[in-house]
Protein backbone atom coordinates (compact mmCIF):
# COMPACT_ATOMS: atom_id res chain seq x y z
CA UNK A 1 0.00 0.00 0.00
CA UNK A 2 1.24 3.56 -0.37
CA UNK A 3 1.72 6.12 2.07
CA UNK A 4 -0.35 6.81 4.63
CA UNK A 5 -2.20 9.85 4.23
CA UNK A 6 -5.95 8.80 5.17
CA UNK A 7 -7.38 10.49 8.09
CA UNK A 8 -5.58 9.23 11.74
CA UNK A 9 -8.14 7.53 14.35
CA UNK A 10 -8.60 10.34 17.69
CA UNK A 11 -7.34 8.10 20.01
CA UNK A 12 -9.16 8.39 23.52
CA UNK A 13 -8.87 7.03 27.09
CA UNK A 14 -11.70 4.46 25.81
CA UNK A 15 -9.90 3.33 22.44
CA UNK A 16 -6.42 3.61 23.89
CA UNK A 17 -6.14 -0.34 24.34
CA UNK A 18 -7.63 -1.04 21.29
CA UNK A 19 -5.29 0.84 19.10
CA UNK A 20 -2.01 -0.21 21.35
CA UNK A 21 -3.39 -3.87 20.66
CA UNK A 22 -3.78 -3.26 16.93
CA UNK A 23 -0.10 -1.71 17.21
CA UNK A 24 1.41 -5.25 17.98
CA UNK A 25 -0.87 -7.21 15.45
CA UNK A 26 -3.51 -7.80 18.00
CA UNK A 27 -6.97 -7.50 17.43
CA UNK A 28 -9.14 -6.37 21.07
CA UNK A 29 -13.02 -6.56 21.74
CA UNK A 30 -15.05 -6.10 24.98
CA UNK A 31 -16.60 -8.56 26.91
CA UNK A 32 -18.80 -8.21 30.04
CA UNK A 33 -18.47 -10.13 32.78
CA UNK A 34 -22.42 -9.35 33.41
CA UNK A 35 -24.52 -10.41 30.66
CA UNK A 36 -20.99 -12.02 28.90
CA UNK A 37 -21.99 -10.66 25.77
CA UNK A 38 -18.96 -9.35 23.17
CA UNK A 39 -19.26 -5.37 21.87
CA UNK A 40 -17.41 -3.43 19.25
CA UNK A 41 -16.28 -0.46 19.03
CA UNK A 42 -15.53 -0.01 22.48
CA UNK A 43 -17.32 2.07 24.80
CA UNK A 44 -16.90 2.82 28.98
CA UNK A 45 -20.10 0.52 29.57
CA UNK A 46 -21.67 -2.31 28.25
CA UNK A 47 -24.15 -1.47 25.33
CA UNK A 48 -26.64 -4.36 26.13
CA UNK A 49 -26.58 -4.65 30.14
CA UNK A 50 -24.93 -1.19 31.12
CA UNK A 51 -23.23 -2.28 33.19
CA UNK A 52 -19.00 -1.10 33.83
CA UNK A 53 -17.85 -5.01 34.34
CA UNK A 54 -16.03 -5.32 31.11
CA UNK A 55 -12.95 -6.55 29.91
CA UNK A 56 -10.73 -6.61 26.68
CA UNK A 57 -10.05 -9.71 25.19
CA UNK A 58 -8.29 -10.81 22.32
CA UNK A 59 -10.68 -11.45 19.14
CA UNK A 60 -9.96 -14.62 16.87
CA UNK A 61 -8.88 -12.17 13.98
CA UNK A 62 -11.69 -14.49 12.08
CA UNK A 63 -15.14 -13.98 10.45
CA UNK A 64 -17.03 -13.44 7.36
CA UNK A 65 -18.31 -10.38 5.33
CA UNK A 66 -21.84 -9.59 6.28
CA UNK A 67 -22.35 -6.89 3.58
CA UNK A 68 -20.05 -4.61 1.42
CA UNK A 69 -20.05 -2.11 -1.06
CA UNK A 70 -17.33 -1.24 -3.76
CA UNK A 71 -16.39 1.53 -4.27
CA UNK A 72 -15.24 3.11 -7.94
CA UNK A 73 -15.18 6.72 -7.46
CA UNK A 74 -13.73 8.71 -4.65
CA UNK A 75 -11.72 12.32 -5.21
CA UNK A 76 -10.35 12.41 -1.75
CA UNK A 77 -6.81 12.65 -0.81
CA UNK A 78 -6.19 9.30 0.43
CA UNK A 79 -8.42 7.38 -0.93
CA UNK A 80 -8.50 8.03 -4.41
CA UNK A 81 -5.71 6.39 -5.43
CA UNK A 82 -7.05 2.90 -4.27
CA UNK A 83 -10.00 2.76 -5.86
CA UNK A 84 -11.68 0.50 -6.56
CA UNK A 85 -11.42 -0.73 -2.97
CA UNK A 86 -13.89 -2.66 -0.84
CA UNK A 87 -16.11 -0.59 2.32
CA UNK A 88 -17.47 -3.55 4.48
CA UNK A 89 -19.04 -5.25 7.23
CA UNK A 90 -17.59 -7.88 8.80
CA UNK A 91 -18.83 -9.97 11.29
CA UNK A 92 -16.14 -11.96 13.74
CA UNK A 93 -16.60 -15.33 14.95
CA UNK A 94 -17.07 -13.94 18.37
CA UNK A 95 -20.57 -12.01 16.91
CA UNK A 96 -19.67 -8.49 16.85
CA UNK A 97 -19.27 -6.49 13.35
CA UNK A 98 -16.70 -4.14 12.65
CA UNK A 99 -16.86 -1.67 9.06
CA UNK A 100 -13.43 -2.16 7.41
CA UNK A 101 -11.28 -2.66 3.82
CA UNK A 102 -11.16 -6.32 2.41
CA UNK A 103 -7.29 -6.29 1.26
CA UNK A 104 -5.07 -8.30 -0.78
CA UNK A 105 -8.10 -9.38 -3.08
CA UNK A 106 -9.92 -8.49 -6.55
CA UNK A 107 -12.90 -6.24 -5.37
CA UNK A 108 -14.62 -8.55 -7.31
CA UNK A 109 -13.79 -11.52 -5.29
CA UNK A 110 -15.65 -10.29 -2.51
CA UNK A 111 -18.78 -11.93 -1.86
CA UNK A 112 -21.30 -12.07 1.09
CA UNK A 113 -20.37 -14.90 3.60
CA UNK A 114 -16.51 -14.91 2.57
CA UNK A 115 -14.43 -15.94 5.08
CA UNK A 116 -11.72 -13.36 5.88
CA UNK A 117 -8.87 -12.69 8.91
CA UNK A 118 -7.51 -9.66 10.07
CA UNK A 119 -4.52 -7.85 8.64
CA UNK A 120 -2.46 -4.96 10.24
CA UNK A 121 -1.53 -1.54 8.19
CA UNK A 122 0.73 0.95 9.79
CA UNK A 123 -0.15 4.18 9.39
CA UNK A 124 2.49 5.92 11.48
CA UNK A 125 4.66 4.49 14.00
CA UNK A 126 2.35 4.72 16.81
CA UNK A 127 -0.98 3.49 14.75
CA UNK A 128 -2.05 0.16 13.21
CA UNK A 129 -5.34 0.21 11.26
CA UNK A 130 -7.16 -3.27 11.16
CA UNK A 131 -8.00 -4.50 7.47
CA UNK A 132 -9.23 -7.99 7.02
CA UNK A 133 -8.17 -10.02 3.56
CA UNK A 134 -9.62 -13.41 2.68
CA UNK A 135 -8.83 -16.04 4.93
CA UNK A 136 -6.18 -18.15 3.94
């Protein structure tokens, strides 16, 4: 890939874990110890039980695209020299879905229900964006 010069995630007391995971090739979801149910993109409390018992844990890395989109045409700095590149959905084993790129494929490859693993792209020496490529 070419230089990075997408927009940078704000990273914030919440996210901080997240992104050092995703630094060293890890990916990290919540889990509550309440209700024990898994949430993405992570948040202070628990989105189904509210409560504050919850805990990062490493994800699989595994899962399958639940929808995406391909897109031909985009004029921004950044992006524009990928196209066409593939916006979408993915759902990980452990149930949550996370919006990324599907990598190292033909856009046309992509299909609903594809089985795909996380990938790490640095962005700067501090960041490591999660993209997910077909599962090997």
């Amino acid at each position: 890939m070419p230089e990075w010069n997408k927009p940078l995630p704000t990273i914030s007391g919440e996210t901080k874990p997240y992104w050092d995971h995703c630094r060293r090739g890890e990916l990290l979801i919540q889990k509550c110890d309440k209700c024990e149910e898994y949430q993405f993109y992570p948040r202070g409390i628990c989105a189904n039980c509210w409560s504050n018992d919850i805990q990062w844990v490493t994800a699989s890395g595994k899962g399958t695209v639940w929808t995406f989109t391909v897109t031909y045409q985009n004029g921004t700095p950044g992006f524009a020299d990928e196209v066409p590149y593939v916006l979408a959905l993915v759902e990980l084993e452990e149930g949550v879905r996370m919006f990324t790129n599907i990598v190292d494929c033909n856009p046309r490859s992509v299909s609903i229900g594809m089985p795909v693993e996380v990938t790490f792209v640095r962005a700067t020496d501090q960041i490591s964006v999660p993209y997910f490529k077909p599962a090997a």
